[in-house]
C-alpha atoms as a PDB file:
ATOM      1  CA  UNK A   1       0.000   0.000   0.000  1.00  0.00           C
ATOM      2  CA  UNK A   2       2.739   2.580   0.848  1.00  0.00           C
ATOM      3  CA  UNK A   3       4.294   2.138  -2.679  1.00  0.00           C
ATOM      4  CA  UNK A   4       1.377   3.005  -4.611  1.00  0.00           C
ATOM      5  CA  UNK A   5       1.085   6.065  -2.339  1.00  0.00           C
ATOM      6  CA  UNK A   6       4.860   6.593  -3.103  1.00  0.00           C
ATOM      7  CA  UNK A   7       4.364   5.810  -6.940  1.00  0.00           C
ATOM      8  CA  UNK A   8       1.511   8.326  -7.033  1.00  0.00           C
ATOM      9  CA  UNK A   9       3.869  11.129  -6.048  1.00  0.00           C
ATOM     10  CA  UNK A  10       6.993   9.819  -8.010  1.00  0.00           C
ATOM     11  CA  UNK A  11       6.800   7.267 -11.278  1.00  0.00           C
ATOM     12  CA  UNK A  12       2.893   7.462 -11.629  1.00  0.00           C
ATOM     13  CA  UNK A  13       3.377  11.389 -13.138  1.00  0.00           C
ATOM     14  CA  UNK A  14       6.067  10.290 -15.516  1.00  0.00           C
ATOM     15  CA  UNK A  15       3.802   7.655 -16.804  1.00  0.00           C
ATOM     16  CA  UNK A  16       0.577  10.192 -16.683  1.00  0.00           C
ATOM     17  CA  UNK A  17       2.778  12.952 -18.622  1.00  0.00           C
ATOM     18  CA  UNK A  18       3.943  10.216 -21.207  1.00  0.00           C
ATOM     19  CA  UNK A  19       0.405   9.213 -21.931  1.00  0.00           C
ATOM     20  CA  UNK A  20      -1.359  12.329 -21.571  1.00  0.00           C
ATOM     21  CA  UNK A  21      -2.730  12.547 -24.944  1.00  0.00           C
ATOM     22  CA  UNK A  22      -4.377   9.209 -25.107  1.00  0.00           C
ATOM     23  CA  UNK A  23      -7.724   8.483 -23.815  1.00  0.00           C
ATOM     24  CA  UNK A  24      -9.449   5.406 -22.451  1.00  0.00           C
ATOM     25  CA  UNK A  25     -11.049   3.398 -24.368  1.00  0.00           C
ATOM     26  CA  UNK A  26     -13.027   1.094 -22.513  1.00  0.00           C
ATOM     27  CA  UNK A  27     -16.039   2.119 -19.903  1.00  0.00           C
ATOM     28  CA  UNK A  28     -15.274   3.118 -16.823  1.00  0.00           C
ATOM     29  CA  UNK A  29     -17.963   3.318 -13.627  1.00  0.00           C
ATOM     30  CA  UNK A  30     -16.384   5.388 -10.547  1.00  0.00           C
ATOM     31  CA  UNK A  31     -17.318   5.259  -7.525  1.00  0.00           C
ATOM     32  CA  UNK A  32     -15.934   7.429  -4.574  1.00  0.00           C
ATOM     33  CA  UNK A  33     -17.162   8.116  -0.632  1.00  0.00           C
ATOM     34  CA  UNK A  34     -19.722  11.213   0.014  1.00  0.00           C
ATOM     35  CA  UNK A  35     -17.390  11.650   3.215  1.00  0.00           C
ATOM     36  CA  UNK A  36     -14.085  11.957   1.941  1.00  0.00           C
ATOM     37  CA  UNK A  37     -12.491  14.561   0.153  1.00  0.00           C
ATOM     38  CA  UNK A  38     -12.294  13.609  -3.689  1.00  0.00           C
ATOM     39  CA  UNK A  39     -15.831  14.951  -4.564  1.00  0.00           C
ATOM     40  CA  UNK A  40     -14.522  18.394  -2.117  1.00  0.00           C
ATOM     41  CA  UNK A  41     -11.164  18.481  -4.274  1.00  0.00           C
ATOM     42  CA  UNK A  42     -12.343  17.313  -8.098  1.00  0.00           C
ATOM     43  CA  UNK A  43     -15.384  16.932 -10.065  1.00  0.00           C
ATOM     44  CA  UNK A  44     -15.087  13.440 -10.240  1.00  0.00           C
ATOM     45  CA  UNK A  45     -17.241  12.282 -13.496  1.00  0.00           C
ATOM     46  CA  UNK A  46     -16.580  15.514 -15.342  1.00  0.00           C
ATOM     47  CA  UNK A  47     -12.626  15.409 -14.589  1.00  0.00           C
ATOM     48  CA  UNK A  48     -12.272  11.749 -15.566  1.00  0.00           C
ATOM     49  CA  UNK A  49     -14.555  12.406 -18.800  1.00  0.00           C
ATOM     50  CA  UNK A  50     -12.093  14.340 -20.245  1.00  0.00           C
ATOM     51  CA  UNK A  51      -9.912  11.628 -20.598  1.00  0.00           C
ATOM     52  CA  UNK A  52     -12.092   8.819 -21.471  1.00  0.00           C
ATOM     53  CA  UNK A  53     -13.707   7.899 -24.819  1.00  0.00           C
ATOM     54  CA  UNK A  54     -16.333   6.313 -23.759  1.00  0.00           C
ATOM     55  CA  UNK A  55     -19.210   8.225 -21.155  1.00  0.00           C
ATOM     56  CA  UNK A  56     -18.533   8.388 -17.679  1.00  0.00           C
ATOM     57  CA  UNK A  57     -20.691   7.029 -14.713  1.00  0.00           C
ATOM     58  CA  UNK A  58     -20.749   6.794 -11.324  1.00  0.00           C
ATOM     59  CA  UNK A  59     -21.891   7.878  -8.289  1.00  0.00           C
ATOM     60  CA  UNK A  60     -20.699   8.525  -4.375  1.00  0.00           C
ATOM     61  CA  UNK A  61     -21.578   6.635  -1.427  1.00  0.00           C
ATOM     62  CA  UNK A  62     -22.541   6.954   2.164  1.00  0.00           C
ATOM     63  CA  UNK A  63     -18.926   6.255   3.178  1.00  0.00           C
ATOM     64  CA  UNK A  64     -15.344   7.942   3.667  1.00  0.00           C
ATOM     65  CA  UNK A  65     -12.272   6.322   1.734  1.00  0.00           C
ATOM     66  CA  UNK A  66     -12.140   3.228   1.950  1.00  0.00           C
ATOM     67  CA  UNK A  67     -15.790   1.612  -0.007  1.00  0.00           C
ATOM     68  CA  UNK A  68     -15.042  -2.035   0.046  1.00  0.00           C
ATOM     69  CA  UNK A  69     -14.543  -2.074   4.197  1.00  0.00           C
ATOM     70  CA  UNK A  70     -16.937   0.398   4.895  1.00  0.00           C
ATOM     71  CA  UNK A  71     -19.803  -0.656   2.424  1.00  0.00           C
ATOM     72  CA  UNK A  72     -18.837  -4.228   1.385  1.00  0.00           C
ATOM     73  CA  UNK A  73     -22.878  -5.524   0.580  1.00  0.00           C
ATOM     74  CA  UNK A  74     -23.200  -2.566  -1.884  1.00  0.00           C
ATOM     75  CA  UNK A  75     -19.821  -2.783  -3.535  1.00  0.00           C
ATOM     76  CA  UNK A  76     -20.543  -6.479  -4.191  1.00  0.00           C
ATOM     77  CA  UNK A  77     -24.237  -5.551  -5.744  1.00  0.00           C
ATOM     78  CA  UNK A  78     -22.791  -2.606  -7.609  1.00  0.00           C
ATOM     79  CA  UNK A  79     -19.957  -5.470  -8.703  1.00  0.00           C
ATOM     80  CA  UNK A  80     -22.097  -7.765  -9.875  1.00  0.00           C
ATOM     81  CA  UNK A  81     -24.694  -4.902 -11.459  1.00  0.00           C
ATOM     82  CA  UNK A  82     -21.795  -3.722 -14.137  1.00  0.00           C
ATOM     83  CA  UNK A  83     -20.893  -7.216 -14.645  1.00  0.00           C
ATOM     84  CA  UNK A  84     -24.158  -8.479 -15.856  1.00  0.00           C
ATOM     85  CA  UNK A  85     -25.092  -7.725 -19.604  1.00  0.00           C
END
């Protein structure tokens, strides 16, 4: 856990510089905690949009930072919700 912390602040904005022109290409669903900070600090569907292809979706949820401790039932319905087709 403490190197992808470290990488975030190191290697990780080498690689984000290097591949700042591409976009992603494949869906992406976000999900983020209604008590943390990333919804305070970024526009989280709207930020990530501008890199993606494809639309954005997502949502917060009644928890802080860490959604698969603090709201394990709904992660695992919203897991097996995207996964169906």
């Amino acid at each position: 856990m403490c190197e992808a912390y470290r990488a975030s602040a190191s290697i990780d904005l080498e690689h984000d510089r290097a591949d700042a022109a591409q976009k992603i290409t494949c869906p992406l669903h976000m999900l983020w905690g209604e008590c943390g900070v990333v919804h305070r600090v970024f526009t989280p569907i709207s930020d990530w949009q501008e890199k993606c292809s494809l639309p954005v979706t997502g949502r917060p949820w009644p928890c802080d930072h860490d959604i698969a401790e603090e709201c394990p039932d709904i992660l695992a319905d919203e897991l097996r919700a995207s996964f169906t087709v």
